[in-house]
Protein backbone atom coordinates (compact mmCIF):
# COMPACT_ATOMS: atom_id res chain seq x y z
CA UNK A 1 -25.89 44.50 16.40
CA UNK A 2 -24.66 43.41 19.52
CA UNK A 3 -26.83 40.33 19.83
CA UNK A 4 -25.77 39.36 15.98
CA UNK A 5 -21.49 39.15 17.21
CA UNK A 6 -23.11 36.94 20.40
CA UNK A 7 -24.60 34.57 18.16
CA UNK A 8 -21.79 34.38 15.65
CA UNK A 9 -18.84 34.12 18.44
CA UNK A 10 -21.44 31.45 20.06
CA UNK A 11 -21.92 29.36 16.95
CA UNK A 12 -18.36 29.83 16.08
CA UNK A 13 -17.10 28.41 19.44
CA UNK A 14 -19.88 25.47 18.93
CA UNK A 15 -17.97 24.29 15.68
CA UNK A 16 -14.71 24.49 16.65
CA UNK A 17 -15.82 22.53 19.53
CA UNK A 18 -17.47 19.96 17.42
CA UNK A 19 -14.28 20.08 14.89
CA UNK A 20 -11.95 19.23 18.36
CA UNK A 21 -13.95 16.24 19.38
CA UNK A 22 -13.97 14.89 15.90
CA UNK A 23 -10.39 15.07 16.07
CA UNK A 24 -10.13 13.38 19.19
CA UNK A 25 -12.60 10.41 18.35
CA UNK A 26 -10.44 10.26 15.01
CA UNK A 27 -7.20 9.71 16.95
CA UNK A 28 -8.78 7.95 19.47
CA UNK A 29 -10.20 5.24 17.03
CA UNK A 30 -6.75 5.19 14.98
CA UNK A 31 -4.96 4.43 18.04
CA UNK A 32 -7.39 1.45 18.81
CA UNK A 33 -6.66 0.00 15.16
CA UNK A 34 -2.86 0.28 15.39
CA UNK A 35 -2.59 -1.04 18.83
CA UNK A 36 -5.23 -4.32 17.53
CA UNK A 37 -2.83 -4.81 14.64
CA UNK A 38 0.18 -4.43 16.61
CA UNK A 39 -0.99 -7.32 18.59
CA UNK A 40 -2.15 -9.71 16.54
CA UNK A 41 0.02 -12.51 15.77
CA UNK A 42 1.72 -13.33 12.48
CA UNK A 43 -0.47 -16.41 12.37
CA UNK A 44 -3.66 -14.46 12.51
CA UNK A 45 -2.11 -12.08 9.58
CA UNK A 46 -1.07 -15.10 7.41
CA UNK A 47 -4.81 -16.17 7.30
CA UNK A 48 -6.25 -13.25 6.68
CA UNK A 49 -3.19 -12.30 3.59
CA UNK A 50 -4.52 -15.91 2.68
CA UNK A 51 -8.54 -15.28 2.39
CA UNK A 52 -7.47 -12.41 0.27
CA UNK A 53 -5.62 -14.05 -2.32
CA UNK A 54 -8.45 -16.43 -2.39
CA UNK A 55 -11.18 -13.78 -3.93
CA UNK A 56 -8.96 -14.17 -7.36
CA UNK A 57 -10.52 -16.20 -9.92
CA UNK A 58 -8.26 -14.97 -12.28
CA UNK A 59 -4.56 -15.56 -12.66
CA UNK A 60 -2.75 -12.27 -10.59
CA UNK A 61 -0.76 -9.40 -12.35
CA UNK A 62 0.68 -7.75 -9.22
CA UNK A 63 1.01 -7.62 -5.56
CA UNK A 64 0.69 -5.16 -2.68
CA UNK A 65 2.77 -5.04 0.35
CA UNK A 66 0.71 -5.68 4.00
CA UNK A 67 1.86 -5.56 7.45
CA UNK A 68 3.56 -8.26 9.50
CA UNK A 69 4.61 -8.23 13.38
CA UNK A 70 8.14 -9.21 12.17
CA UNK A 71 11.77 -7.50 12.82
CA UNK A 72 14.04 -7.47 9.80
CA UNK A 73 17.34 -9.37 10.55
CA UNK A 74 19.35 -6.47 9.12
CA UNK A 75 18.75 -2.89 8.27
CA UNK A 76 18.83 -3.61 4.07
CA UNK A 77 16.47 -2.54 2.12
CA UNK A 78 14.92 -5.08 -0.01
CA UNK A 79 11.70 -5.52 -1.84
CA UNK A 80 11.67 -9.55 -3.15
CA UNK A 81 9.50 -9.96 -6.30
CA UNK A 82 7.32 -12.57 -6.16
CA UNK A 83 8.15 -15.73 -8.87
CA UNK A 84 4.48 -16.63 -9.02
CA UNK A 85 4.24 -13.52 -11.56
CA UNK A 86 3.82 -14.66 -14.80
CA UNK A 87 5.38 -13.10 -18.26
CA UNK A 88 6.97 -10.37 -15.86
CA UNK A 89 10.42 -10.10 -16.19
CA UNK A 90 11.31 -8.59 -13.45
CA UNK A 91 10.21 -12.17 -11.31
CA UNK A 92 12.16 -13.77 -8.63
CA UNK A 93 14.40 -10.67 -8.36
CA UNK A 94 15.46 -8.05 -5.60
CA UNK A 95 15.40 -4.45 -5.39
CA UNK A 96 17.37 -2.34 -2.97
CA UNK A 97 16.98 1.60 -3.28
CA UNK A 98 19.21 4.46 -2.32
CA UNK A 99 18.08 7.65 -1.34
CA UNK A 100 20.02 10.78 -1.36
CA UNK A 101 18.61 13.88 -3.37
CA UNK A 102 17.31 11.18 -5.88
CA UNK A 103 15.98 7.72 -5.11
CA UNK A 104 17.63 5.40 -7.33
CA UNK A 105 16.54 1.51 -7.65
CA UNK A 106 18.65 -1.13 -8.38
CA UNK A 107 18.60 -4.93 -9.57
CA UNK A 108 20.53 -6.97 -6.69
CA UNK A 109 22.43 -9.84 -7.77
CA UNK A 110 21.48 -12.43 -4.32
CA UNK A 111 18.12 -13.17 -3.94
CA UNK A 112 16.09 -12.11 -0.38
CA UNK A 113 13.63 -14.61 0.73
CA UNK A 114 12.35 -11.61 2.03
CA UNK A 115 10.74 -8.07 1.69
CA UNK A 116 11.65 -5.37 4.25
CA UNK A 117 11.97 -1.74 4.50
CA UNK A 118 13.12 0.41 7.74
CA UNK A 119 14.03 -2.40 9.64
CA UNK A 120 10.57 -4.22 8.96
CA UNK A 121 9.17 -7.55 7.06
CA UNK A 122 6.07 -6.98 4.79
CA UNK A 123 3.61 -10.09 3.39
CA UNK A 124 3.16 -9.76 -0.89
CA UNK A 125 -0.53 -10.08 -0.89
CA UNK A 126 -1.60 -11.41 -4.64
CA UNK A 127 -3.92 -8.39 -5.54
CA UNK A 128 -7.52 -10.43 -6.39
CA UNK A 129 -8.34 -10.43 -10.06
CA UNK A 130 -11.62 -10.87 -11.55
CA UNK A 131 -13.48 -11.15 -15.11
CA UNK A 132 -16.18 -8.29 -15.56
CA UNK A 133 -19.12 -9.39 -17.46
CA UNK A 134 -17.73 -7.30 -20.21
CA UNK A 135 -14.99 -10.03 -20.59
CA UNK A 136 -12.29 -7.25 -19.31
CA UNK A 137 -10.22 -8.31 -16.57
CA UNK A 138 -9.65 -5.80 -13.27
CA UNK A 139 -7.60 -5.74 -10.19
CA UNK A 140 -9.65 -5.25 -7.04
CA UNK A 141 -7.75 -3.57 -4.38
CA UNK A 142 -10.73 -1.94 -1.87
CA UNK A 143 -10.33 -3.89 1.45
CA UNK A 144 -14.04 -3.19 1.90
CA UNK A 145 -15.15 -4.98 -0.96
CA UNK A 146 -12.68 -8.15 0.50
CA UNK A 147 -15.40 -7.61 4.00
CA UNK A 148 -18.56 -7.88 2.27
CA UNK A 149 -17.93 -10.51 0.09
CA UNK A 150 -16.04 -12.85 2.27
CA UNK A 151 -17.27 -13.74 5.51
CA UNK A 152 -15.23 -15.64 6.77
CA UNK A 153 -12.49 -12.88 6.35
CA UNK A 154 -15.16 -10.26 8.20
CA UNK A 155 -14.77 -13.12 11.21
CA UNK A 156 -11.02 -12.82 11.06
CA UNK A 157 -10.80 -9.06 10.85
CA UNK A 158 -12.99 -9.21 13.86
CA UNK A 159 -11.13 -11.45 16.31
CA UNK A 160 -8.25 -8.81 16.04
CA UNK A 161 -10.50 -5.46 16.00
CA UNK A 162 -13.93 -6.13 16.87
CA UNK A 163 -15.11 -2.47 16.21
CA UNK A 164 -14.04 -1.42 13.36
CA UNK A 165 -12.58 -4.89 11.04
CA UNK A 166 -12.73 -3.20 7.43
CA UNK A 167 -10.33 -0.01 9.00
CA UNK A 168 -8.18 -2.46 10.52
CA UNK A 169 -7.14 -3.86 6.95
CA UNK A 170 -7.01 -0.74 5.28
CA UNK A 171 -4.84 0.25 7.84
CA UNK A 172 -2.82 -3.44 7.12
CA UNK A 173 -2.69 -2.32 2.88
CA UNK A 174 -1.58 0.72 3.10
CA UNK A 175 1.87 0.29 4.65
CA UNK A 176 2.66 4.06 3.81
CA UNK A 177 0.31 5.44 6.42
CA UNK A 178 -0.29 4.75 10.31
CA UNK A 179 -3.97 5.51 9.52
CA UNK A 180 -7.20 3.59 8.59
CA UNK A 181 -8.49 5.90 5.64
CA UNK A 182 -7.78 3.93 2.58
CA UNK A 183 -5.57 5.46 0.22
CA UNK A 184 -4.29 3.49 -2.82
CA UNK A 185 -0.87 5.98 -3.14
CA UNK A 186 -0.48 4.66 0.26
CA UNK A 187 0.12 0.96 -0.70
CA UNK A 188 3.32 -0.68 -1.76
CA UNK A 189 2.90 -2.65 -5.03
CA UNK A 190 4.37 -4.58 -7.19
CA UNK A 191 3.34 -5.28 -10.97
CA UNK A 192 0.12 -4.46 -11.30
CA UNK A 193 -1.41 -0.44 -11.94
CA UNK A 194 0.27 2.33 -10.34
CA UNK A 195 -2.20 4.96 -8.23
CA UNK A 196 -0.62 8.14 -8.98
CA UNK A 197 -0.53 11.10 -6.77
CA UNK A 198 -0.99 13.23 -9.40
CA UNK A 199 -1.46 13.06 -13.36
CA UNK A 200 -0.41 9.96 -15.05
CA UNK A 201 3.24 10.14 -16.05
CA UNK A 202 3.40 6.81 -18.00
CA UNK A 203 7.03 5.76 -19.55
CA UNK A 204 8.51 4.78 -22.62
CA UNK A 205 11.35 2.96 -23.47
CA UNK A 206 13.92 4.72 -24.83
CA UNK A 207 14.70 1.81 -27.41
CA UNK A 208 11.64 0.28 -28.43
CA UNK A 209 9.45 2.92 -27.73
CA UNK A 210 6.71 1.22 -26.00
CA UNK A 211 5.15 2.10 -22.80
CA UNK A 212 6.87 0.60 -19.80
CA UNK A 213 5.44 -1.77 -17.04
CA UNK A 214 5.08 -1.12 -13.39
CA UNK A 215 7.41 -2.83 -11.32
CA UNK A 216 7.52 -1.12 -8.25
CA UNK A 217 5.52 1.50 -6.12
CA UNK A 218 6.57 2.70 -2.90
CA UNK A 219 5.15 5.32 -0.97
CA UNK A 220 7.87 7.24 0.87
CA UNK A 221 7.26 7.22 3.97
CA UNK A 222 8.56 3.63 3.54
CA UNK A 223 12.11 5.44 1.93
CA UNK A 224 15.24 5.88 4.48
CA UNK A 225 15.16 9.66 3.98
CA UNK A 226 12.59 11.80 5.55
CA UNK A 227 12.55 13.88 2.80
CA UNK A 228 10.57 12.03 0.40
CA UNK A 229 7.86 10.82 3.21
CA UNK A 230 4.89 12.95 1.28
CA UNK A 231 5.61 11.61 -1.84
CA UNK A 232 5.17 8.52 -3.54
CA UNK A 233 8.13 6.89 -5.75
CA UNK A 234 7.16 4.44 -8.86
CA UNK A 235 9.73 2.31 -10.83
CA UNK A 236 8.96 1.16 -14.53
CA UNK A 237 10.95 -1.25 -16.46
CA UNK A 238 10.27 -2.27 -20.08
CA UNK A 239 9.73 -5.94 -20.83
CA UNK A 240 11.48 -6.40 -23.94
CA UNK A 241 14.75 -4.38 -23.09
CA UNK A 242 14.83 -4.86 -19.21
CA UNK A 243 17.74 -3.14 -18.35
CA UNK A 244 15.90 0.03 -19.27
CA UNK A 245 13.95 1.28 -16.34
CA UNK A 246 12.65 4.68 -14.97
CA UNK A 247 12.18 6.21 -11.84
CA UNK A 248 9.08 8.68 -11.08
CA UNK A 249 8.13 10.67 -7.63
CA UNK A 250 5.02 12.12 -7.22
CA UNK A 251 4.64 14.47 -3.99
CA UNK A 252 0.90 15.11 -2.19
C-alpha cells in the first residue's frame, strides 16, 4: 500500500504544480494587458470607443462606461448621462452618489461635461444595437463579437496589445475589474439592461405601478467605500413619475 500513497502524494504534487503555473501565466498575462492599456494614448482609445459605436445599426438605448488615461480635475463623483438618449428622462443629467452604510444616488443640479469616479475620467461607449431576423431588437455587449466582426477594430486592439487584443477590451468594458475575463456585472452602464449578480430584482413605481427603467449600474469597486467593492449597485427611475427612483445592491 505503500507504492499506492507514492503515487497519490506524486500526482498530487504534479497538480498543484500545474494549478501554480496557471496562476502565474494568469497574472503574468493580466499584467501585460493592464500595463498595454495603461499606455496607450487617449487618442488610440477614442478610435477604438468610436469603431464600437459604429457596429449599431439601430438607434442606442444605453451606454457602458470604458477606460480612459485621464486624471479627474477634482475628487467628485459624477456619472454625466449622455443627451443622445432618446425618450429617457433621465438625459443630459448628473449623478453623484454617497456611500456610507447605504449608497444613495442623487440628481445634481450643474451639469458635468464629464464622467468620473475615484479620481478617474471614463468614455460612455453607445452599447451597439441590432435588429434580429425575428424583428426584435438586442443590445450587443461581448467585446469578442466587436473583434470578429470588425477588422479594422481587431487592427486597433492590436497596435496597443498585440497578443491578446479581444482581453485587452474586455479588460477596457469592464471598469469594475483590473482583469481581462469578461464579466457583464463588471461594467458600468447606463440605460440599457442591468446584468444582475444575482436574481432579477426588477422595480416598480410606487405611484403608477409600472416597472421602472435602468438608469444606472455601477459595480462597486468603482464606489468610495471599500465596503461595497464585491457588490454591484443598480439605480432605477420610473419614466412617467421621475422623481421616484430605487436603489438595489447585489453582492458576489
Amino acid at each position: 500500500m505503500i507504492w499506492v500513497k507514492v503515487f497519490f502524494g506524486a500526482v498530487g504534487i504534479i497538480i498543484v504544480g500545474w494549478l501554480a503555473l496557471a496562476i502565474v501565466l494568469f497574472n503574468v498575462k493580466r499584467i501585460r494587458i493592464i500595463r498595454a492599456a495603461a499606455a496607450a494614448t487617449n487618442d488610440q482609445l477614442e478610435e477604438i470607443y468610436q469603431l464600437i459605436e459604429a457596429g449599431s445599426s439601430e438607434k442606442v438605448n444605453g451606454f457602458v462606461l470604458g477606460r480612459l488615461n485621464k486624471a479627474a480635475d477634482d475628487v467628485s463623483w459624477v456619472v454625466a448621462i449622455p443627451s443622445e438618449l432618446e425618450k429617457f428622462p433621465w438625459a443630459g443629467k448628473c449623478i453623484a452618489v454617497d456611500v456610507d452604510t447605504d449608497v444613495r444616488f442623487r440628481f445634481l443640479d450643474s451639469s458635468h461635461q464629464t464622467t468620473q469616479l475615484l479620481g478617474r475620467q471614463y468614455r460612455p461607449i453607445a452599447v451597439p444595437r441590432v435588429r434580429l431576423k425575428s424583428g426584435k431588437l438586442r443590445n450587443q455587449f461581448s467585446p469578442s463579437q466587436y473583434v470578429k466582426r470588425n477588422e479594422h477594430l481587431r487592427e486597433k486592439l492590436r497596435r496597443i496589445c498585440p497578443k491578446y487584443p479581444t482581453d485587452l477590451l474586455s479588460y477596457l468594458l469592464c471598469t469594475g475589474q483590473e482583469t481581462f475575463g469578461f464579466e457583464p456585472m463588471n461594467q458600468g452602464r447606463i440605460g440599457t439592461t442591468a446584468e444582475w449578480v444575482q436574481g432579477q430584482e426588477n422595480q416598480y413605481c410606487d405611484h403608477c405601478k409600472q416597472r421602472m427603467t435602468l438608469i444606472l449600474q455601477v459595480p462597486g469597486s468603482l464606489l468610495p467605500k471599500k465596503s461595497f467593492e464585491d457588490g454591484t449597485v443598480y439605480l432605477f427611475g420610473c419614466r412617467k413619475h421621475t422623481d421616484q427612483t430605487r436603489t438595489v445592491v447585489q453582492f458576489t
